[in-house]
ModelCIF file with pLDDT and N, C-alpha, C, O atoms, coordinates in Angstrom:
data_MODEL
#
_entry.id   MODEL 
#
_entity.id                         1 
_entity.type                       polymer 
_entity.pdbx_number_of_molecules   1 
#
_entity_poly.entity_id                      1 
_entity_poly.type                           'polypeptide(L)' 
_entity_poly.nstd_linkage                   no 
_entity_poly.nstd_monomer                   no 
_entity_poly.pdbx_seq_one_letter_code       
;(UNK)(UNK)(UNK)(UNK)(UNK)(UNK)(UNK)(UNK)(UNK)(UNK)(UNK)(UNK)(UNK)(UNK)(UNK)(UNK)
(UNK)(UNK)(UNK)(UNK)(UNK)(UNK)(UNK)(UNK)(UNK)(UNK)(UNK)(UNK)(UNK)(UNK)(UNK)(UNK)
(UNK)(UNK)(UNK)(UNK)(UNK)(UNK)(UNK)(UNK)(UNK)(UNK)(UNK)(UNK)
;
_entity_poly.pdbx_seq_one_letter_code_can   XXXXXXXXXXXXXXXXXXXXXXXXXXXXXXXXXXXXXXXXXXXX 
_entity_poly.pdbx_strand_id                 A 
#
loop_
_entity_poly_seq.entity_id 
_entity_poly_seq.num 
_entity_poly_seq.mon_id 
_entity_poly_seq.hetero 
1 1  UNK n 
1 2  UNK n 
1 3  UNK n 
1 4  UNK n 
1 5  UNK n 
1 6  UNK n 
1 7  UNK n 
1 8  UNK n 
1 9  UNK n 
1 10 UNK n 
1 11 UNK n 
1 12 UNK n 
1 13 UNK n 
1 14 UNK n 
1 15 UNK n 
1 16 UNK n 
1 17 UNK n 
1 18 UNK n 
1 19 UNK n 
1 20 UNK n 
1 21 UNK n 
1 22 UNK n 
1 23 UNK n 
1 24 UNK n 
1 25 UNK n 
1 26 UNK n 
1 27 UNK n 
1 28 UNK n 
1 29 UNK n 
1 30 UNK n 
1 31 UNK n 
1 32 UNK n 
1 33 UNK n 
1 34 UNK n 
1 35 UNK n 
1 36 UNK n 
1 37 UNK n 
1 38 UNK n 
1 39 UNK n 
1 40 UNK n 
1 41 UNK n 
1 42 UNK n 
1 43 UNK n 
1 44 UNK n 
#
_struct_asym.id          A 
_struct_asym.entity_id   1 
#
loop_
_ma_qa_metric.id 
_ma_qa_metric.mode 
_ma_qa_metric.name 
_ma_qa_metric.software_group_id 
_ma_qa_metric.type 
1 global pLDDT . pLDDT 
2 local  pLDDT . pLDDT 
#
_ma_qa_metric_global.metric_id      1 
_ma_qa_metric_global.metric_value   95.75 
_ma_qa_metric_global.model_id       1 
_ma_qa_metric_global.ordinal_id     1 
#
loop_
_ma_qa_metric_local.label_asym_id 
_ma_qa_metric_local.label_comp_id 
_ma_qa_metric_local.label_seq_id 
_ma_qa_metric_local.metric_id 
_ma_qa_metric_local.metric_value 
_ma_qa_metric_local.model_id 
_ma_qa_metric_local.ordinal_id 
A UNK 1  2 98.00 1 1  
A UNK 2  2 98.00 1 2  
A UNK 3  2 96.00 1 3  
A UNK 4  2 95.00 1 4  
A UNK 5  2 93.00 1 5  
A UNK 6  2 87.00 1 6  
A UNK 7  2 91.00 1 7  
A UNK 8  2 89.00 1 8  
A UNK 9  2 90.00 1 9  
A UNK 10 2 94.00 1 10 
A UNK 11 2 94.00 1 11 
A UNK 12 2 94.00 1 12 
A UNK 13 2 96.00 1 13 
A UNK 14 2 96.00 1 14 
A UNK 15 2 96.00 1 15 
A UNK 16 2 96.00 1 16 
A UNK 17 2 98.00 1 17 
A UNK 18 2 97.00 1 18 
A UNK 19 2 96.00 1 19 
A UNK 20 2 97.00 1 20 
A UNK 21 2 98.00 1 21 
A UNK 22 2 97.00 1 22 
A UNK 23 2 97.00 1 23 
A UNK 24 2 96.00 1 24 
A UNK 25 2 97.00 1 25 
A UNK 26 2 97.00 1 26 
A UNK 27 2 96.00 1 27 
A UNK 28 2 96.00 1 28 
A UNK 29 2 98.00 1 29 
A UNK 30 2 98.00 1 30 
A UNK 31 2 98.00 1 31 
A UNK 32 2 98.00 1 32 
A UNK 33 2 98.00 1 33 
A UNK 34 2 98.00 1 34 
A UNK 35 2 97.00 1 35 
A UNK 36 2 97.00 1 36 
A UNK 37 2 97.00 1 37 
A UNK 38 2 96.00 1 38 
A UNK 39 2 97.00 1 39 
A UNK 40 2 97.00 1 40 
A UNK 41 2 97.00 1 41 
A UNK 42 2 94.00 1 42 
A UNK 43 2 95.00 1 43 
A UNK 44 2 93.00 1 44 
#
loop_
_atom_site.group_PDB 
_atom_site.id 
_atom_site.type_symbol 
_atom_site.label_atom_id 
_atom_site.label_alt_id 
_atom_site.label_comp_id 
_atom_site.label_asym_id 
_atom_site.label_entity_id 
_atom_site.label_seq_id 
_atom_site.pdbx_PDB_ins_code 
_atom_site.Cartn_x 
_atom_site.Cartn_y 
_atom_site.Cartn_z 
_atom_site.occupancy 
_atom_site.B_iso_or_equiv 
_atom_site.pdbx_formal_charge 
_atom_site.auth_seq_id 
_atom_site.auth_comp_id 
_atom_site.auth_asym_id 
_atom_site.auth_atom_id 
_atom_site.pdbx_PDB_model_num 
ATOM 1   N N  . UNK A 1 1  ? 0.849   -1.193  0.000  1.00 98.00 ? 1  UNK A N  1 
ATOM 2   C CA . UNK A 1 1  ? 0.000   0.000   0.000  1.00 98.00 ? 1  UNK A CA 1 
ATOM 3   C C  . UNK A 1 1  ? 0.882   1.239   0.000  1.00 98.00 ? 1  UNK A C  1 
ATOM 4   O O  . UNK A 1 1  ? 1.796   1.431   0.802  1.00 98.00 ? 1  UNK A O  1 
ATOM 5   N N  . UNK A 1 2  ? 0.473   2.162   -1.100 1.00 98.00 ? 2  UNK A N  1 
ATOM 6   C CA . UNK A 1 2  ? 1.681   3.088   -0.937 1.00 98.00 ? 2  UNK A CA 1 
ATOM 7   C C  . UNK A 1 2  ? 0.714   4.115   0.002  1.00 98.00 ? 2  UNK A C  1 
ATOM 8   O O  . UNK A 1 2  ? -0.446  4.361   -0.329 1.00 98.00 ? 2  UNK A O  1 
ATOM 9   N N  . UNK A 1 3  ? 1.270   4.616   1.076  1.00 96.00 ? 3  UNK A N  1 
ATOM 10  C CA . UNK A 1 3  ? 0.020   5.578   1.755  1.00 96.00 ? 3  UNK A CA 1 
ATOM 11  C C  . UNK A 1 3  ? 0.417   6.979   1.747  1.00 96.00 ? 3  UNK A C  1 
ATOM 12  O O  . UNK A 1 3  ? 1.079   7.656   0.960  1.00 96.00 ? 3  UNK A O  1 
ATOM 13  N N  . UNK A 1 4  ? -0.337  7.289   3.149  1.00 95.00 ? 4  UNK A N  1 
ATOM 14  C CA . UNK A 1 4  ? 0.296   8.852   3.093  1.00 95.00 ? 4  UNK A CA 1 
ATOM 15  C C  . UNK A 1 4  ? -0.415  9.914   2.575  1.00 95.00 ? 4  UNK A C  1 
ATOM 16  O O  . UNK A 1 4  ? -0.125  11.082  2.836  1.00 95.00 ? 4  UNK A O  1 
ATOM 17  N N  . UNK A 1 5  ? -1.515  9.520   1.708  1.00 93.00 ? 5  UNK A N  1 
ATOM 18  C CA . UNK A 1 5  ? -2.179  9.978   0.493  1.00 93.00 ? 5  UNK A CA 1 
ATOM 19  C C  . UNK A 1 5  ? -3.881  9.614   0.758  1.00 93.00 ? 5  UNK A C  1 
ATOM 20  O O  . UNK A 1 5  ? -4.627  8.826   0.178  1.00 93.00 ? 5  UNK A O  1 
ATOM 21  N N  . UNK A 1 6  ? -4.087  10.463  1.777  1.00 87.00 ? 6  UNK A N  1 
ATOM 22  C CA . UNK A 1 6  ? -4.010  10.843  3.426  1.00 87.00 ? 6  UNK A CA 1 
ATOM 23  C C  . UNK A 1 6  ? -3.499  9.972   4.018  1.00 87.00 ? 6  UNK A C  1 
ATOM 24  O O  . UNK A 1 6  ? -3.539  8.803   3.633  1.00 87.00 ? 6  UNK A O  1 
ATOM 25  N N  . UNK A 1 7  ? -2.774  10.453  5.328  1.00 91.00 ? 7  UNK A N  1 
ATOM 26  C CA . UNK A 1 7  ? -2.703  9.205   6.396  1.00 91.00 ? 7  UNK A CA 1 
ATOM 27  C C  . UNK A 1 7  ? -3.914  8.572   6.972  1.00 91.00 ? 7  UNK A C  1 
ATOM 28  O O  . UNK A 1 7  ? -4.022  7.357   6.804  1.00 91.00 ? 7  UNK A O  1 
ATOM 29  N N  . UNK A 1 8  ? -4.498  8.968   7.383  1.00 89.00 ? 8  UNK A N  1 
ATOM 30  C CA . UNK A 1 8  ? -5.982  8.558   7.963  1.00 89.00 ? 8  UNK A CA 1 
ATOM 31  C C  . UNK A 1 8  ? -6.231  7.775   6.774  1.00 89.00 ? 8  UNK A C  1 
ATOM 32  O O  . UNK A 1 8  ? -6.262  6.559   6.961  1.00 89.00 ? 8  UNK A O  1 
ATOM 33  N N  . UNK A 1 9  ? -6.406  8.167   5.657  1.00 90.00 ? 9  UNK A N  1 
ATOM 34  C CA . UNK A 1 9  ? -6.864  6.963   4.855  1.00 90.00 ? 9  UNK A CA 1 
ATOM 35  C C  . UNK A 1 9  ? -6.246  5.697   4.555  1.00 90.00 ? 9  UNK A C  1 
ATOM 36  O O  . UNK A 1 9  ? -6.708  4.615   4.194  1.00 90.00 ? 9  UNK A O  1 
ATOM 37  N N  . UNK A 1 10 ? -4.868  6.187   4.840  1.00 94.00 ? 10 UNK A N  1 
ATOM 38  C CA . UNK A 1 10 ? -4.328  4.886   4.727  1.00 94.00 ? 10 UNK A CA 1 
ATOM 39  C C  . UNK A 1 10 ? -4.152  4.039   5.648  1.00 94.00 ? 10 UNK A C  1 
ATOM 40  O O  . UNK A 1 10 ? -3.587  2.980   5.370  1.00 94.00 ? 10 UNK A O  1 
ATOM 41  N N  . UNK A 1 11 ? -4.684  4.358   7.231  1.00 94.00 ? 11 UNK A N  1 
ATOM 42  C CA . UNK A 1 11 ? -4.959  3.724   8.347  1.00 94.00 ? 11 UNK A CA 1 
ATOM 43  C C  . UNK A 1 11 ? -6.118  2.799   8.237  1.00 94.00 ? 11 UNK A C  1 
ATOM 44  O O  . UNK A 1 11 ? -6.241  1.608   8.525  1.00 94.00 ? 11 UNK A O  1 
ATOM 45  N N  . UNK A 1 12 ? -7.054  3.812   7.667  1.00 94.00 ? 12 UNK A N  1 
ATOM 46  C CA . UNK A 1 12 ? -8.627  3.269   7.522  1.00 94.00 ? 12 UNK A CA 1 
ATOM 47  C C  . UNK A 1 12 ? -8.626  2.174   6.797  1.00 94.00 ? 12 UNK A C  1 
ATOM 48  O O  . UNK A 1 12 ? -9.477  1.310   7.006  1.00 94.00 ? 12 UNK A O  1 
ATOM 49  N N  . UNK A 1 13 ? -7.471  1.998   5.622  1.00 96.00 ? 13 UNK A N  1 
ATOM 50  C CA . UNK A 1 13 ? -7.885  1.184   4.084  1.00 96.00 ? 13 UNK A CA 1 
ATOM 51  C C  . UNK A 1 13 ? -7.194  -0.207  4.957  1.00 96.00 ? 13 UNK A C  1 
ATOM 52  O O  . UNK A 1 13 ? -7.574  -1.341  4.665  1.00 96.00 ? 13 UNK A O  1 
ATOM 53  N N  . UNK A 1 14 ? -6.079  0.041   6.116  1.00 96.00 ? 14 UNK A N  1 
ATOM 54  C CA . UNK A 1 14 ? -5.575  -1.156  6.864  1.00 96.00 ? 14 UNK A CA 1 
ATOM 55  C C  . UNK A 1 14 ? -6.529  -1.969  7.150  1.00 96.00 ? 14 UNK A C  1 
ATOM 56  O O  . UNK A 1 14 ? -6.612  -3.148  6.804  1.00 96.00 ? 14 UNK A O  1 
ATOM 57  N N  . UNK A 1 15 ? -7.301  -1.333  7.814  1.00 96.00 ? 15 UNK A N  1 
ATOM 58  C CA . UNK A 1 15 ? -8.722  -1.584  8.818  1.00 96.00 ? 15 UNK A CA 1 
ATOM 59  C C  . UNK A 1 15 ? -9.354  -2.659  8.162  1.00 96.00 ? 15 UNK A C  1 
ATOM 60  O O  . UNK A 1 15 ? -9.477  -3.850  8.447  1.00 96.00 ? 15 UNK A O  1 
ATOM 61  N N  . UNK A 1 16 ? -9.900  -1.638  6.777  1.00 96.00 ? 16 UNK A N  1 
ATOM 62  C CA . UNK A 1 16 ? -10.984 -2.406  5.892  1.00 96.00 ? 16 UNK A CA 1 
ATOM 63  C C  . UNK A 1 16 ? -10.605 -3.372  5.641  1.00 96.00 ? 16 UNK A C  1 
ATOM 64  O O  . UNK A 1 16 ? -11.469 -4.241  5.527  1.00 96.00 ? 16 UNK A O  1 
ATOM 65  N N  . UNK A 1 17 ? -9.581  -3.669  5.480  1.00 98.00 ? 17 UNK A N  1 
ATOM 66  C CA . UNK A 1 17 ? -8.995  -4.758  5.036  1.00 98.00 ? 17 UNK A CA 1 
ATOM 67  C C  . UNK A 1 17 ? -9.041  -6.245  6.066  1.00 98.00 ? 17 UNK A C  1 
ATOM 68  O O  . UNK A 1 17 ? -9.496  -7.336  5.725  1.00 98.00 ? 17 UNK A O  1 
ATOM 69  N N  . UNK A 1 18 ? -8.527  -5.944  7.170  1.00 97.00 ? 18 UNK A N  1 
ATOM 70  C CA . UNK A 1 18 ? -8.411  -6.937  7.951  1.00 97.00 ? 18 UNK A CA 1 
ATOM 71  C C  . UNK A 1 18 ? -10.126 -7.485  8.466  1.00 97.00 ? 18 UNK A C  1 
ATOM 72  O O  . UNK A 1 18 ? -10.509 -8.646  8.617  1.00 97.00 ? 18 UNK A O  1 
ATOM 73  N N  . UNK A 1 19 ? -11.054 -5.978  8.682  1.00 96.00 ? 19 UNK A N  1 
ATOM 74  C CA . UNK A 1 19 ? -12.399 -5.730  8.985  1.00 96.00 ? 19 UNK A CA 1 
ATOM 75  C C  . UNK A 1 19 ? -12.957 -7.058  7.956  1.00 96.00 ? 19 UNK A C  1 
ATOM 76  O O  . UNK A 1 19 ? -13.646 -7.879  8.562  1.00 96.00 ? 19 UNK A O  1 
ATOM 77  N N  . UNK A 1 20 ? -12.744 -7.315  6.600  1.00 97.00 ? 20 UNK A N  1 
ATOM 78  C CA . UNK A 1 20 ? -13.577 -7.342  5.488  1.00 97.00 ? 20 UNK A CA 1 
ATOM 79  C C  . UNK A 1 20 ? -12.845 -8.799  4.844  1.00 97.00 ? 20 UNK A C  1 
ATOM 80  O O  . UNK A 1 20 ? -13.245 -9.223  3.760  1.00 97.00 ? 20 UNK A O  1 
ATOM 81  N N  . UNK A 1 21 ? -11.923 -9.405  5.483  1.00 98.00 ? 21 UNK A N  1 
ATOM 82  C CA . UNK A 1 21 ? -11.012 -10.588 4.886  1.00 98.00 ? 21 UNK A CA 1 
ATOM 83  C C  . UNK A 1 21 ? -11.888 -11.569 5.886  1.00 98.00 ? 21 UNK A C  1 
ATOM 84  O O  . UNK A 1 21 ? -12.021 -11.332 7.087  1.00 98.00 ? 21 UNK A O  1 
ATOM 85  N N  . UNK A 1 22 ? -12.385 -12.550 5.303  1.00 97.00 ? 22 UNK A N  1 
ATOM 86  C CA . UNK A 1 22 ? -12.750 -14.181 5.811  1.00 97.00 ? 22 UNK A CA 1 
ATOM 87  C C  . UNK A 1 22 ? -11.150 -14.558 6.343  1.00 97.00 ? 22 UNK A C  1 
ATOM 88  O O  . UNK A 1 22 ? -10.055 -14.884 5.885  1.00 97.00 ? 22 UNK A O  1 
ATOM 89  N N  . UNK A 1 23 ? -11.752 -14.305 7.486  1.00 97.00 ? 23 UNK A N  1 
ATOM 90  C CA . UNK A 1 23 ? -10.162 -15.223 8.618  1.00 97.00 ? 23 UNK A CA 1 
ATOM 91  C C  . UNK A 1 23 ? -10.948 -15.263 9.821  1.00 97.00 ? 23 UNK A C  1 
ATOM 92  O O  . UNK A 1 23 ? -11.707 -14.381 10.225 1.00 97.00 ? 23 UNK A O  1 
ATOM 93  N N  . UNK A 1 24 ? -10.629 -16.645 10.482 1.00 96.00 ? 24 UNK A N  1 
ATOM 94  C CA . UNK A 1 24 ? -10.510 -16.503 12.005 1.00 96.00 ? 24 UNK A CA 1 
ATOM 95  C C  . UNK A 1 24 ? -9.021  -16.882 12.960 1.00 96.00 ? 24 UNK A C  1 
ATOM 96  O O  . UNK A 1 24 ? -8.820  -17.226 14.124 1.00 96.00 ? 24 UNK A O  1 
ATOM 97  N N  . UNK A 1 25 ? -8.274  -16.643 11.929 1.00 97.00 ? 25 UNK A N  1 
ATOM 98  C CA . UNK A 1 25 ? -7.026  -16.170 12.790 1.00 97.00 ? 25 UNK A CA 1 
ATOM 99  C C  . UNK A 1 25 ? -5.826  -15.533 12.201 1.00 97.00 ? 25 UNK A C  1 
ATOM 100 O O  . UNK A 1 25 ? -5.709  -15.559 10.975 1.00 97.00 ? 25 UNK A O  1 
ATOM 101 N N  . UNK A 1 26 ? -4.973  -14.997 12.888 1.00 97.00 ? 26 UNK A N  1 
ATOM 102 C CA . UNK A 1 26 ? -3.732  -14.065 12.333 1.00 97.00 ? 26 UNK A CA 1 
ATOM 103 C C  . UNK A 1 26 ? -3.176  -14.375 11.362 1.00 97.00 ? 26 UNK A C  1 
ATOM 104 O O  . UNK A 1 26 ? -2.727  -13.524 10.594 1.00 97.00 ? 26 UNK A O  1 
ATOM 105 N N  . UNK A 1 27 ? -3.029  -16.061 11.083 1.00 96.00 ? 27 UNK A N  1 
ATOM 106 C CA . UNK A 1 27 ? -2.362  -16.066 9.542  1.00 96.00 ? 27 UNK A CA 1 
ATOM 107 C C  . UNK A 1 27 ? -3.114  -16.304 7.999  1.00 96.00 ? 27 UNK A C  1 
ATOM 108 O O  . UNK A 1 27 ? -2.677  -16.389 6.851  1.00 96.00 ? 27 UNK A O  1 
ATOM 109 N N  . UNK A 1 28 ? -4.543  -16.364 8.646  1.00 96.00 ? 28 UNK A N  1 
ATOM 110 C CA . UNK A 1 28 ? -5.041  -16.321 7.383  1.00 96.00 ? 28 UNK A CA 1 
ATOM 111 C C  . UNK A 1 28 ? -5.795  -14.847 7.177  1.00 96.00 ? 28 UNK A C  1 
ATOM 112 O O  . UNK A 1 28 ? -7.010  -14.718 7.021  1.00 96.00 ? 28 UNK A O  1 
ATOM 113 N N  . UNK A 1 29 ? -4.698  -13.630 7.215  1.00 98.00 ? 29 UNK A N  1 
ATOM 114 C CA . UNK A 1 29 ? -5.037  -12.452 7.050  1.00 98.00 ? 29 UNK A CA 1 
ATOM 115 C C  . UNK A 1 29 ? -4.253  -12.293 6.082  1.00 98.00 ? 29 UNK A C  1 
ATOM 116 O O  . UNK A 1 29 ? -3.290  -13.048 5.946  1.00 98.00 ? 29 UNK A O  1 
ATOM 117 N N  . UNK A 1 30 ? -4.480  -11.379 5.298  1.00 98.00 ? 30 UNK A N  1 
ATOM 118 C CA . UNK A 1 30 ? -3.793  -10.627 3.901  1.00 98.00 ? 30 UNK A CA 1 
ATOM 119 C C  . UNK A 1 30 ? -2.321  -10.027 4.920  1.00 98.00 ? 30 UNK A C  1 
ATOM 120 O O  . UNK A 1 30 ? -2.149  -9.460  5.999  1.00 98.00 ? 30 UNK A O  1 
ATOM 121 N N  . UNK A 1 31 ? -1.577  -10.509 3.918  1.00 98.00 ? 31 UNK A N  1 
ATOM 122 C CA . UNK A 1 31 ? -0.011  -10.102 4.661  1.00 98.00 ? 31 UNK A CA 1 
ATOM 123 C C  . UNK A 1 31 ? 0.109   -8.860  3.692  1.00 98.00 ? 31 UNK A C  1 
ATOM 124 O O  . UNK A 1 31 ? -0.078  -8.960  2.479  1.00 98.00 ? 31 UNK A O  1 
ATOM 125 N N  . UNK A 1 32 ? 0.445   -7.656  4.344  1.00 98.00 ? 32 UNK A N  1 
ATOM 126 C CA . UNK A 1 32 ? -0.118  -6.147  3.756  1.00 98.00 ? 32 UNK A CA 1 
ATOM 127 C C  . UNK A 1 32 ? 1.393   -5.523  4.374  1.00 98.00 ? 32 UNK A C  1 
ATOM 128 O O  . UNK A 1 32 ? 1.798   -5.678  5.526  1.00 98.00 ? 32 UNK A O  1 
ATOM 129 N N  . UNK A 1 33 ? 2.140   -4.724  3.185  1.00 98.00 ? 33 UNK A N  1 
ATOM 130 C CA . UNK A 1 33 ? 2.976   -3.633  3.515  1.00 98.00 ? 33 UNK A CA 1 
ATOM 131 C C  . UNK A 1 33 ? 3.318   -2.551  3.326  1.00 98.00 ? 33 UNK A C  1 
ATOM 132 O O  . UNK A 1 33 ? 3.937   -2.210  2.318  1.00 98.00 ? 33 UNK A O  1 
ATOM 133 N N  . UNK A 1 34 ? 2.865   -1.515  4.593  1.00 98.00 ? 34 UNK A N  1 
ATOM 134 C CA . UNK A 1 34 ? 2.501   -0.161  4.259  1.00 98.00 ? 34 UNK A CA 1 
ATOM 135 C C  . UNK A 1 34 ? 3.333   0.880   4.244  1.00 98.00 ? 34 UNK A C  1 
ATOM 136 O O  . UNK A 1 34 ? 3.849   1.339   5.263  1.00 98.00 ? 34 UNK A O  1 
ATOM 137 N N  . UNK A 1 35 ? 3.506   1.294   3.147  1.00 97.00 ? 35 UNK A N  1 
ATOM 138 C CA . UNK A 1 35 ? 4.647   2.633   3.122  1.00 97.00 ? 35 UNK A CA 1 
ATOM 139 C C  . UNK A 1 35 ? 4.049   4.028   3.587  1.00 97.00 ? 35 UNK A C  1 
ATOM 140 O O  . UNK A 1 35 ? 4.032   4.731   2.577  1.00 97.00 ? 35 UNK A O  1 
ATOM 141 N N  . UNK A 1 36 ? 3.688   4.542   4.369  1.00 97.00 ? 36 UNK A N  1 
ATOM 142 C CA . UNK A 1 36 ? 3.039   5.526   5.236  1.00 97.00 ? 36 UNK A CA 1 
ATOM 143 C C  . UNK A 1 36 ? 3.620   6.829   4.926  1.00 97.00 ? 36 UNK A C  1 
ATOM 144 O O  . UNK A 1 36 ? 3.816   7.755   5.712  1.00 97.00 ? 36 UNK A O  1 
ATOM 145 N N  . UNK A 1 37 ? 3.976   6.755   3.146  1.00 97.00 ? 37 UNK A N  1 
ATOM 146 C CA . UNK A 1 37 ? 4.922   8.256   2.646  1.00 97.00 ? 37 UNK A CA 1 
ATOM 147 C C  . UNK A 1 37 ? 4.199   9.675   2.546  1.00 97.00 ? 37 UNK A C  1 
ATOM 148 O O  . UNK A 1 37 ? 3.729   10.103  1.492  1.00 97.00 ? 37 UNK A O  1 
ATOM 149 N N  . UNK A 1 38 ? 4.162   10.388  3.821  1.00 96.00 ? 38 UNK A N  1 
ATOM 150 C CA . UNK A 1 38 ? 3.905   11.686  4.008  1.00 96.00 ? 38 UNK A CA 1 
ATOM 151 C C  . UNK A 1 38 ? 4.498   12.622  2.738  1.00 96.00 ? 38 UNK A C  1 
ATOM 152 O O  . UNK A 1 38 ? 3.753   13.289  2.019  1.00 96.00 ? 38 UNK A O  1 
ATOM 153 N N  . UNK A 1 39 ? 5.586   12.578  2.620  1.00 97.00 ? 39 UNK A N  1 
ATOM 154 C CA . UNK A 1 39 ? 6.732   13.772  1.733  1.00 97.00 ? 39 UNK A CA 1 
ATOM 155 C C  . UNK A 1 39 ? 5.947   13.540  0.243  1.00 97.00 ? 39 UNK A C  1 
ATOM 156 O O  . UNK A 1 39 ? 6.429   14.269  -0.624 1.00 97.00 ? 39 UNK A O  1 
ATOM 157 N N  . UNK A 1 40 ? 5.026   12.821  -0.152 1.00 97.00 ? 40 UNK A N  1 
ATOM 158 C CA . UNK A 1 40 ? 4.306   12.700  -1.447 1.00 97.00 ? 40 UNK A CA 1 
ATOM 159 C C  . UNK A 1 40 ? 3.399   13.994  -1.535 1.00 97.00 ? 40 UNK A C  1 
ATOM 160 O O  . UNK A 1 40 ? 2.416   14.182  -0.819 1.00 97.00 ? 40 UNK A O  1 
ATOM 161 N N  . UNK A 1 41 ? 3.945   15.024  -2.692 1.00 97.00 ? 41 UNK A N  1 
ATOM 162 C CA . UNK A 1 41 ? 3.391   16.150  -2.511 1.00 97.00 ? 41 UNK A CA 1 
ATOM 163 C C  . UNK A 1 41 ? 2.026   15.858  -2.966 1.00 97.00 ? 41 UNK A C  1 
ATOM 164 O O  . UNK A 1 41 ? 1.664   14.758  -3.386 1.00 97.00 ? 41 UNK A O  1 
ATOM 165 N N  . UNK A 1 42 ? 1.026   17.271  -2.820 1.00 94.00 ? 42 UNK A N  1 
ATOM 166 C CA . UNK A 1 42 ? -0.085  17.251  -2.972 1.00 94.00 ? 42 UNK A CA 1 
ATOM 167 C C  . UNK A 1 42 ? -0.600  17.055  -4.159 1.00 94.00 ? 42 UNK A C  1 
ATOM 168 O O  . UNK A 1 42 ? 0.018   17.776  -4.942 1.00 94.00 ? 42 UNK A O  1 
ATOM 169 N N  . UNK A 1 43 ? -1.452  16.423  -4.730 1.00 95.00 ? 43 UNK A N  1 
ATOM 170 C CA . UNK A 1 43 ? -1.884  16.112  -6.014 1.00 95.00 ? 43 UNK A CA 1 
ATOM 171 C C  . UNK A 1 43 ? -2.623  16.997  -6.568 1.00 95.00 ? 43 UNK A C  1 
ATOM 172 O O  . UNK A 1 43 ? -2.268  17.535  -7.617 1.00 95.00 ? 43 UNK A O  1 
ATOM 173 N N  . UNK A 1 44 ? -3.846  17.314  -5.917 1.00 93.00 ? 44 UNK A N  1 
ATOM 174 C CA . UNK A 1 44 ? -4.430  18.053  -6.913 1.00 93.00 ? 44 UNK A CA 1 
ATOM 175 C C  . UNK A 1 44 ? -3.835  19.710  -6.937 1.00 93.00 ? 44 UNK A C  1 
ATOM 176 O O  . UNK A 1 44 ? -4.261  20.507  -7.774 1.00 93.00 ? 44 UNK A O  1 
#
C-alpha cells in the first residue's frame, strides 16, 4: 500500500482490510505492507 495519500486513509484502508477478509485467525489475514509516505506532494 503506498500511503500517506491521506494518512488517515491509509490507516482506515488497513482496517478495511483486515475488517472485510474471511479469517478466524492471524495467519489467514492478507499479509499487507505499508509505506506511510507523508513527503508525497499534494496532487491536486
Amino acid at each position: 500500500i503506498i500511503g500517506g495519500v491521506g494518512p488517515l486513509a491509509t490507516m482506515f484502508i488497513g482496517e478495511m482490510i483486515v475488517r472485510r477478509t474471511k479469517a478466524s485467525t492471524d495467519q489467514e489475514h492478507v499479509h499487507i505492507i505499508i509505506d506511510n509516505d507523508t513527503t508525497i506532494p499534494d496532487r491536486t
